[in-house]
PDB file of N, CA and C in Angstrom:
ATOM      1  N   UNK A   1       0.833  -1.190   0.000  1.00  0.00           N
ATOM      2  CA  UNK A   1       0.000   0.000   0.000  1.00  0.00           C
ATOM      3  C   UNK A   1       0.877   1.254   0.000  1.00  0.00           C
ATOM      4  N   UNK A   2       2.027   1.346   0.836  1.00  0.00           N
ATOM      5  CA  UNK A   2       2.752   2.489   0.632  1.00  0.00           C
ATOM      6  C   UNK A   2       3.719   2.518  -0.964  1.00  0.00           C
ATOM      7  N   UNK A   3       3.909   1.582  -1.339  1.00  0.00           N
ATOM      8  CA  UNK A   3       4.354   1.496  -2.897  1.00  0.00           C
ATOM      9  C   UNK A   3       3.393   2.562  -3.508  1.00  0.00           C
ATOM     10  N   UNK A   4       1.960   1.846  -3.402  1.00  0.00           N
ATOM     11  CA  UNK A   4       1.716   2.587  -4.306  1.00  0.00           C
ATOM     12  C   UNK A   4       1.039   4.244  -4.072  1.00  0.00           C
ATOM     13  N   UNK A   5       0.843   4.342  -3.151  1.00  0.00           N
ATOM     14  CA  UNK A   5       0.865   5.768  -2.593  1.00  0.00           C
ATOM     15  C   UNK A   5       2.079   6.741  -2.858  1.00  0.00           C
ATOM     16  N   UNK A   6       3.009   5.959  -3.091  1.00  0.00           N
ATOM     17  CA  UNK A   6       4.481   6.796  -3.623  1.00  0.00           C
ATOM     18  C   UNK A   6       4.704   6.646  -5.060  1.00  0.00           C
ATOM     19  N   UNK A   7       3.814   5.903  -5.460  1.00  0.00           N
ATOM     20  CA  UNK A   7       3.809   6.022  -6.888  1.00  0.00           C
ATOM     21  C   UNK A   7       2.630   6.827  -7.491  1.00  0.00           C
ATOM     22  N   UNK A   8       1.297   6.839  -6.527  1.00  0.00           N
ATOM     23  CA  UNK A   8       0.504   7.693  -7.272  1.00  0.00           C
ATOM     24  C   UNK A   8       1.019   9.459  -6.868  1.00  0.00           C
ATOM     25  N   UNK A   9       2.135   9.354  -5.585  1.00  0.00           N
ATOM     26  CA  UNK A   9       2.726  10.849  -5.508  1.00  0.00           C
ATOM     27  C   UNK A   9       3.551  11.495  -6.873  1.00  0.00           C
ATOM     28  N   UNK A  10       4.318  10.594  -7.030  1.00  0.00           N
ATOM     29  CA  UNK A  10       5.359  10.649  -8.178  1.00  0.00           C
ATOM     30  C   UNK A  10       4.652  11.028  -9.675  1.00  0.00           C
ATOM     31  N   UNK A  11       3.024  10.350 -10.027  1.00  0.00           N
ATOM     32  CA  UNK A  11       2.502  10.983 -11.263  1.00  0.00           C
ATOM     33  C   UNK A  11       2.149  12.142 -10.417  1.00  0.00           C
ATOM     34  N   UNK A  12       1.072  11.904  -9.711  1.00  0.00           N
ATOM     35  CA  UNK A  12       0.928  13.648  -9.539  1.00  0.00           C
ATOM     36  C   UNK A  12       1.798  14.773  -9.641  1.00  0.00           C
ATOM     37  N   UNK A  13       3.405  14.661  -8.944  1.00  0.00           N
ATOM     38  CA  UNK A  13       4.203  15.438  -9.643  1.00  0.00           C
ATOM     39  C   UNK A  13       4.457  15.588 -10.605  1.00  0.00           C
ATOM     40  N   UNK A  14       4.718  14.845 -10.987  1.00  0.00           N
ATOM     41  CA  UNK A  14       5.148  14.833 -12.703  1.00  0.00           C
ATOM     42  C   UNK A  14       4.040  15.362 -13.757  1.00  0.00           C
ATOM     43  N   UNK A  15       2.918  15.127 -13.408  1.00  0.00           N
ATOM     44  CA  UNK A  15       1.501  15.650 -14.084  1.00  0.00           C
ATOM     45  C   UNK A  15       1.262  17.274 -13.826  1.00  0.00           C
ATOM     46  N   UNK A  16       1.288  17.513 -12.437  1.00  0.00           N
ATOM     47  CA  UNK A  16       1.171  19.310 -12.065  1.00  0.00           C
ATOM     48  C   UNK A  16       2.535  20.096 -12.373  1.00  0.00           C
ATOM     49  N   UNK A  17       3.736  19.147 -12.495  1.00  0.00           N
ATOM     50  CA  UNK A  17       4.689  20.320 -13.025  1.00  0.00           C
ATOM     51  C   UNK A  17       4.799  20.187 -14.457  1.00  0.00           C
ATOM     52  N   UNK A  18       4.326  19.437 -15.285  1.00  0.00           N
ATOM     53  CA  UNK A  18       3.974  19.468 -16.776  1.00  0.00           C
ATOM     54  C   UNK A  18       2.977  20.398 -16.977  1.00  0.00           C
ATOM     55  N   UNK A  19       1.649  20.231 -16.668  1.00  0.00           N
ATOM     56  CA  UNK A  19       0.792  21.425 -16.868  1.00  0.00           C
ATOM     57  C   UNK A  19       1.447  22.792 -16.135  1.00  0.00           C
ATOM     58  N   UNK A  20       2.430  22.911 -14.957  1.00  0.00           N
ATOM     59  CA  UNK A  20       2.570  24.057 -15.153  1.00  0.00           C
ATOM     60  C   UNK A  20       3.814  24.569 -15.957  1.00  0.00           C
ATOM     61  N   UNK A  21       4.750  23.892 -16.380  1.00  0.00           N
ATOM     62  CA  UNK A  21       5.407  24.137 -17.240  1.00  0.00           C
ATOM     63  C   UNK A  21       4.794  24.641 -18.502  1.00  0.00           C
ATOM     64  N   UNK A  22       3.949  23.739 -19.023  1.00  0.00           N
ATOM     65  CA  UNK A  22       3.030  24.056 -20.384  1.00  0.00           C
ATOM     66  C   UNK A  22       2.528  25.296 -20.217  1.00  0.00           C
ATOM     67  N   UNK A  23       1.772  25.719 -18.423  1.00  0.00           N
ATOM     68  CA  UNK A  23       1.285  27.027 -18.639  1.00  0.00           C
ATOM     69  C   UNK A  23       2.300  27.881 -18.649  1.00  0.00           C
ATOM     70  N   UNK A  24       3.255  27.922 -18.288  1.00  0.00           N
ATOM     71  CA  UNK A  24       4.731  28.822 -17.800  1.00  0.00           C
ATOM     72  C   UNK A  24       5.640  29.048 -19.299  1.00  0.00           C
ATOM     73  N   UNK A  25       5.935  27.942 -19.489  1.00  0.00           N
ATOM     74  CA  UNK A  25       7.020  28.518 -20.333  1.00  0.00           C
ATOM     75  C   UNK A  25       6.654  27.577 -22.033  1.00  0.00           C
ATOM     76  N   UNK A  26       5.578  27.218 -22.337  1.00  0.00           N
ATOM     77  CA  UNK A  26       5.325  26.701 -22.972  1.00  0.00           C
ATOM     78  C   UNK A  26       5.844  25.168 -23.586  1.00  0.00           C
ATOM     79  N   UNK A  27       6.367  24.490 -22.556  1.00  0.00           N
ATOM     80  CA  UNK A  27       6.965  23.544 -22.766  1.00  0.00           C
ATOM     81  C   UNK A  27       7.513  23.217 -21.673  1.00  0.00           C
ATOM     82  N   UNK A  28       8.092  21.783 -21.520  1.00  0.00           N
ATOM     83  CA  UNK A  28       9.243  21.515 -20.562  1.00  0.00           C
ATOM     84  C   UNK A  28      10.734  21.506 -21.188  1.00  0.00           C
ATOM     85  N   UNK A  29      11.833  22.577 -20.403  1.00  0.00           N
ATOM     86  CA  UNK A  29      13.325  22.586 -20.470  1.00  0.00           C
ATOM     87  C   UNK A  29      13.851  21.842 -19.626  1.00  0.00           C
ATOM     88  N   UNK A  30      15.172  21.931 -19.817  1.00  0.00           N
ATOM     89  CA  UNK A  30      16.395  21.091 -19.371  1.00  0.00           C
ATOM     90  C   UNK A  30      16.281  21.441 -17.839  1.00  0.00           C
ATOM     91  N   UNK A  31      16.326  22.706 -17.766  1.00  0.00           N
ATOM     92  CA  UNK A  31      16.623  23.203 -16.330  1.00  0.00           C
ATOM     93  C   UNK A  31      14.944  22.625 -15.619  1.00  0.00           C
ATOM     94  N   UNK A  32      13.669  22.795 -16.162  1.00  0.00           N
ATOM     95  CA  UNK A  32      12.773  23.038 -15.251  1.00  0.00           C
ATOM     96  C   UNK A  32      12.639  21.586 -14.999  1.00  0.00           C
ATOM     97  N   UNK A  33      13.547  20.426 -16.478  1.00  0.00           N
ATOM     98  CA  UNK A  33      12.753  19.219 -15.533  1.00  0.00           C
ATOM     99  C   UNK A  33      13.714  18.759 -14.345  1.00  0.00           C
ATOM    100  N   UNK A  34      15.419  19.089 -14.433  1.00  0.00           N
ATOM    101  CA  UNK A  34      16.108  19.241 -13.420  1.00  0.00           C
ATOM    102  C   UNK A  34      15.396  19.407 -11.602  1.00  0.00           C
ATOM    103  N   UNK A  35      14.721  20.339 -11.705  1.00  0.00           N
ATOM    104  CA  UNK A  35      13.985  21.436 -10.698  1.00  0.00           C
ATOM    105  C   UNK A  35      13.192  20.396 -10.196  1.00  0.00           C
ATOM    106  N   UNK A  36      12.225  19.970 -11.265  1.00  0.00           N
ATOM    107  CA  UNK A  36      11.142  18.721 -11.264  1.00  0.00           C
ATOM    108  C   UNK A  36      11.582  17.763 -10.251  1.00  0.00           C
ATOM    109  N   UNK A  37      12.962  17.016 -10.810  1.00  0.00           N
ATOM    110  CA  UNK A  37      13.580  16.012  -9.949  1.00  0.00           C
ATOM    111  C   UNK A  37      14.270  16.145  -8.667  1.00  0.00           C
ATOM    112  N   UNK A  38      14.409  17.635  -8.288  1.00  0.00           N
ATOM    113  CA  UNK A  38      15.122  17.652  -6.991  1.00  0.00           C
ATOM    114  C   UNK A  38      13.354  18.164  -6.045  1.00  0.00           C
ATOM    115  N   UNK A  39      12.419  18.816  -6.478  1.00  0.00           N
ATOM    116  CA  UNK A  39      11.410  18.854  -5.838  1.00  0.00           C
ATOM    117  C   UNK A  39      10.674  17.761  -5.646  1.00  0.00           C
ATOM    118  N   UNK A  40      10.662  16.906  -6.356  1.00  0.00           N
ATOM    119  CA  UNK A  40       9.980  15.545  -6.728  1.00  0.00           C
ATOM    120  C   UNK A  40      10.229  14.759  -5.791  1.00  0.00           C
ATOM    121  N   UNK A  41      11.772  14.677  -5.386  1.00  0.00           N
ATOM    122  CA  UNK A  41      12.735  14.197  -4.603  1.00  0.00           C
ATOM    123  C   UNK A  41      12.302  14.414  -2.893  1.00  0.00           C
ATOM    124  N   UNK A  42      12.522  16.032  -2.789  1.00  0.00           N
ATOM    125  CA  UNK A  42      12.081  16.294  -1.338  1.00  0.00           C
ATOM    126  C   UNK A  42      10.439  15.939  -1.382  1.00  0.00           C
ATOM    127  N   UNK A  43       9.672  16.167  -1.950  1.00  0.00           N
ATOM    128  CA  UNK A  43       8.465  15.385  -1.653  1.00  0.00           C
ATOM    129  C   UNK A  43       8.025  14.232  -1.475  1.00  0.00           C
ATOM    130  N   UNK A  44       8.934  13.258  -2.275  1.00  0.00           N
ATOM    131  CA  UNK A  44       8.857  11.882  -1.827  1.00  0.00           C
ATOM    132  C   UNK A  44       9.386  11.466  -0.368  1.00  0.00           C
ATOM    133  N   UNK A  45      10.636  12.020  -0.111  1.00  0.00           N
ATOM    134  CA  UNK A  45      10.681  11.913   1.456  1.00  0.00           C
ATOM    135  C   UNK A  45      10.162  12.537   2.610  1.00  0.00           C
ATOM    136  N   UNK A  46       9.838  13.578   1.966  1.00  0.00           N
ATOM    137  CA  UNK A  46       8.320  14.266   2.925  1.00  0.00           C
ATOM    138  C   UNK A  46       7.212  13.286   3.180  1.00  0.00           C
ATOM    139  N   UNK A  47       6.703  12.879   2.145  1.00  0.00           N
ATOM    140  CA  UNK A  47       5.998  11.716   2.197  1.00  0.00           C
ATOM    141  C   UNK A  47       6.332  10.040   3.213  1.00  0.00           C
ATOM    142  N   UNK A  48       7.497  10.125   2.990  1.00  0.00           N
ATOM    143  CA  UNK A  48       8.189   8.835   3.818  1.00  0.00           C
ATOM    144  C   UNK A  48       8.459   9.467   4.785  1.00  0.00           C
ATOM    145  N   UNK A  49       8.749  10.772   5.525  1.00  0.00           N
ATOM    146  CA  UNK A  49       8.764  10.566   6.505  1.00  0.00           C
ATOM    147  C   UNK A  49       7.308  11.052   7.054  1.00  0.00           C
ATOM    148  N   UNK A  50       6.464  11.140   6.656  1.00  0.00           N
ATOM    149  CA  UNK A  50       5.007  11.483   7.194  1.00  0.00           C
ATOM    150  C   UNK A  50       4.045  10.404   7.125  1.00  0.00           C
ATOM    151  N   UNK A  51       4.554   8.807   7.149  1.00  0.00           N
ATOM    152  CA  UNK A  51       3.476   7.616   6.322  1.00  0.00           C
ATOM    153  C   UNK A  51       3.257   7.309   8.153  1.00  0.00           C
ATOM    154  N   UNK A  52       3.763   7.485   9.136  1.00  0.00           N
ATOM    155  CA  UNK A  52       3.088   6.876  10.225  1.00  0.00           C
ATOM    156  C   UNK A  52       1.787   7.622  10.685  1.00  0.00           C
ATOM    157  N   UNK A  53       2.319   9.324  10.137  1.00  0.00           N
ATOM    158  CA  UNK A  53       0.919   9.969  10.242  1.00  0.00           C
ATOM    159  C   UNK A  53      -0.395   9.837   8.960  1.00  0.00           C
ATOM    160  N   UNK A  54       0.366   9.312   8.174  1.00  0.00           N
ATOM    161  CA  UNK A  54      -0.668   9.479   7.101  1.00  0.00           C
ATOM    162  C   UNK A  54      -1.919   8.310   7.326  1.00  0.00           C
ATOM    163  N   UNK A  55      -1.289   7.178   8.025  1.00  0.00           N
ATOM    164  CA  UNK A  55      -2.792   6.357   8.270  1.00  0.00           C
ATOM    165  C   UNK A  55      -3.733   6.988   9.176  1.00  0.00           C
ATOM    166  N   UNK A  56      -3.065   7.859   9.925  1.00  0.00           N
ATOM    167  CA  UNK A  56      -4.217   8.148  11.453  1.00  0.00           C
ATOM    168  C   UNK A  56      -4.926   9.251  10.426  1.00  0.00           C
ATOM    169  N   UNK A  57      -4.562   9.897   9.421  1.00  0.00           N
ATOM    170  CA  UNK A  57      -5.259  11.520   8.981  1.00  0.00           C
ATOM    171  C   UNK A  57      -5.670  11.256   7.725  1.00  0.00           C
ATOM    172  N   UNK A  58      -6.710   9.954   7.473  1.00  0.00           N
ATOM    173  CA  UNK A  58      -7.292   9.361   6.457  1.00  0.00           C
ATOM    174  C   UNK A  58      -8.263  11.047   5.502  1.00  0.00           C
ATOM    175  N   UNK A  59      -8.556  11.304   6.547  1.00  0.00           N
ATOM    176  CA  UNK A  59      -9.357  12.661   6.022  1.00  0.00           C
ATOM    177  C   UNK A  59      -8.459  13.538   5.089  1.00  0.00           C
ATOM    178  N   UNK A  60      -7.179  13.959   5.442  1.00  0.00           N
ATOM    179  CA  UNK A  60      -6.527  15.038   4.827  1.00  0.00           C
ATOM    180  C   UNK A  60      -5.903  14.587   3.392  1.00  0.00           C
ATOM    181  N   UNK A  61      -5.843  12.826   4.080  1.00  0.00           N
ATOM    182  CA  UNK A  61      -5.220  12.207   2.498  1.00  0.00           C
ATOM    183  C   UNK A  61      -6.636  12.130   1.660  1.00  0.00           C
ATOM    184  N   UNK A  62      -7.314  11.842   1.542  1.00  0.00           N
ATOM    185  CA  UNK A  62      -8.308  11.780   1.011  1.00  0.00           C
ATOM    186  C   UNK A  62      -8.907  13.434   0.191  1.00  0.00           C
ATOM    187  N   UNK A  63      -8.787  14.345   0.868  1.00  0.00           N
ATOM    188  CA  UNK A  63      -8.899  15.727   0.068  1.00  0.00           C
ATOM    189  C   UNK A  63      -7.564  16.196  -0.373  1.00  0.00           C
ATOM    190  N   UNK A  64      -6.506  15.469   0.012  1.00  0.00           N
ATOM    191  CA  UNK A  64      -5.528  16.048  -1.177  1.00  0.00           C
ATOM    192  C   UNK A  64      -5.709  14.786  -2.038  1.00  0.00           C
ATOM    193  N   UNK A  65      -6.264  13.940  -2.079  1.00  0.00           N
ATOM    194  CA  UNK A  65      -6.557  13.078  -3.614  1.00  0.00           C
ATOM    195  C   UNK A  65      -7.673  13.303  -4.670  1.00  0.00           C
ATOM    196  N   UNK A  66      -8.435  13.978  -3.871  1.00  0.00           N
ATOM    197  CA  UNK A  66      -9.572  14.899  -4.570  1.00  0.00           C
ATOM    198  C   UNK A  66      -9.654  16.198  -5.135  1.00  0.00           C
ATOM    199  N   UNK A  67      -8.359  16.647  -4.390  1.00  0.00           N
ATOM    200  CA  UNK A  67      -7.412  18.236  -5.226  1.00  0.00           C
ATOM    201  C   UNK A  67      -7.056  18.035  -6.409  1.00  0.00           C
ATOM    202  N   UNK A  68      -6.034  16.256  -6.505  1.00  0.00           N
ATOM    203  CA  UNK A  68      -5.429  15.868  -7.413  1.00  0.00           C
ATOM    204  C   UNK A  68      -6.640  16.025  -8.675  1.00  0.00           C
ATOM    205  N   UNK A  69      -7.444  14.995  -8.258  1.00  0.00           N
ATOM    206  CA  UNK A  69      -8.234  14.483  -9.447  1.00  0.00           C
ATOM    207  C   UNK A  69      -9.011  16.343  -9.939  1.00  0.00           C
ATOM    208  N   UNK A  70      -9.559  17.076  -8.829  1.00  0.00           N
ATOM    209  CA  UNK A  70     -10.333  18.182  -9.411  1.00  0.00           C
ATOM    210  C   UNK A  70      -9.193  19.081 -10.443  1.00  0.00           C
ATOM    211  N   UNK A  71      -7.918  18.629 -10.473  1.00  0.00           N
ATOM    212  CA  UNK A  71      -7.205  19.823 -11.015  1.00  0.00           C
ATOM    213  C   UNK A  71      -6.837  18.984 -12.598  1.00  0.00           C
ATOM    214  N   UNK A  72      -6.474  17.962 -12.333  1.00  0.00           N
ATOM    215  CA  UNK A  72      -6.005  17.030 -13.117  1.00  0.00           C
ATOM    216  C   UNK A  72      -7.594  16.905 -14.123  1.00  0.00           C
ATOM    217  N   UNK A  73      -8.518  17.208 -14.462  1.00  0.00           N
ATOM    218  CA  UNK A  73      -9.818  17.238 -14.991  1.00  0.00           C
ATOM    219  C   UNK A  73     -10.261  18.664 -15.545  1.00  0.00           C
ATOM    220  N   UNK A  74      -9.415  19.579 -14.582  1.00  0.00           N
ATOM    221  CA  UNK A  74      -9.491  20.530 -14.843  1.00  0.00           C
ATOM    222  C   UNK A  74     -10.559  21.362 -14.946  1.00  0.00           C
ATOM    223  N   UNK A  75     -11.154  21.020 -13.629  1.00  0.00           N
ATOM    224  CA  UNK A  75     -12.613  21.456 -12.892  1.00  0.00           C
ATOM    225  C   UNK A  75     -11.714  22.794 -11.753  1.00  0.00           C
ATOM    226  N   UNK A  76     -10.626  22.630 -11.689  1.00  0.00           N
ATOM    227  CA  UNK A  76      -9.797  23.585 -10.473  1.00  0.00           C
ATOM    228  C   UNK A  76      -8.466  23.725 -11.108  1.00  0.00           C
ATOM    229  N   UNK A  77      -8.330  25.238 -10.656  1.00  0.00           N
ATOM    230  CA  UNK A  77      -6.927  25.814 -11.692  1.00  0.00           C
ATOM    231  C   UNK A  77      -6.084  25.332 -10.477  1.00  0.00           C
ATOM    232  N   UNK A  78      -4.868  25.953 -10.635  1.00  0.00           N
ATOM    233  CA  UNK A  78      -3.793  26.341  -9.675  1.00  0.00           C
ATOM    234  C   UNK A  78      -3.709  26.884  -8.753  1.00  0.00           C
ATOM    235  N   UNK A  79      -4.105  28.281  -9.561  1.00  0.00           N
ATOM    236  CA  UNK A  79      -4.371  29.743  -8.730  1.00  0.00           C
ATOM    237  C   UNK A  79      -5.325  29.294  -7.861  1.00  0.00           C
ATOM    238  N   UNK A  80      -6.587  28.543  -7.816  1.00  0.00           N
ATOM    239  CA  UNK A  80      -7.732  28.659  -6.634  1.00  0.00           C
ATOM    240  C   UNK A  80      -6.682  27.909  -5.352  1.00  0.00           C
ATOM    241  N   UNK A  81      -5.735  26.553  -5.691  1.00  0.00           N
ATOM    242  CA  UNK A  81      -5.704  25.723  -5.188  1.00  0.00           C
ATOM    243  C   UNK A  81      -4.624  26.613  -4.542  1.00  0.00           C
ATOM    244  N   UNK A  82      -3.370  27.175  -4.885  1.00  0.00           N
ATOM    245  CA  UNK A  82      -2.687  27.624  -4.239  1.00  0.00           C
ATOM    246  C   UNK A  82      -3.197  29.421  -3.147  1.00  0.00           C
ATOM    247  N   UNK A  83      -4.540  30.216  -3.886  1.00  0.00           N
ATOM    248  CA  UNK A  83      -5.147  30.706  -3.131  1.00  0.00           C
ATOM    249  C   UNK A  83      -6.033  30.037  -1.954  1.00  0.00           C
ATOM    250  N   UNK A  84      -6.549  28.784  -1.922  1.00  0.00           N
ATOM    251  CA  UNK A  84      -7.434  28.091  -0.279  1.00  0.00           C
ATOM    252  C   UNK A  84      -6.399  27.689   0.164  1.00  0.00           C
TER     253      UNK A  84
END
């Protein structure tokens, strides 16, 4: 179960810094996917070190998987998500 919770982290990165690359600079570069992999990086161990809390706070994981999907559908921009 934590496999794949670190694997559905890893598309989500890779998915929100593509669309914002696409919105940013019209594409992905050398440097931004660089950036990609060292942020990608600290989030995955953010993640590993937060998995003993992540079973007790079923609630918070659950609306950041519903952020994912509302943005990724593109029912919710950026801007709202990084404005709430």
């Amino acid at each position: 179960a934590k496999a794949a919770v670190l694997i559905v982290a890893v598309i989500c990165a890779v998915f929100f810094s593509g669309r914002y690359a696409e919105y940013l600079l019209g594409g992905v570069m050398g440097d931004y996917l660089g950036a990609t992999i060292c942020v990608t990086e600290v989030y995955l161990l953010t993640i590993l070190t937060l998995f003993p809390n992540i079973e007790d706070n079923a609630i918070f994981v659950n609306e950041l998987a519903t952020l994912c999907y509302k943005f990724s559908n593109g029912s919710l921009s950026l801007q709202t998500v990084f404005d709430d």
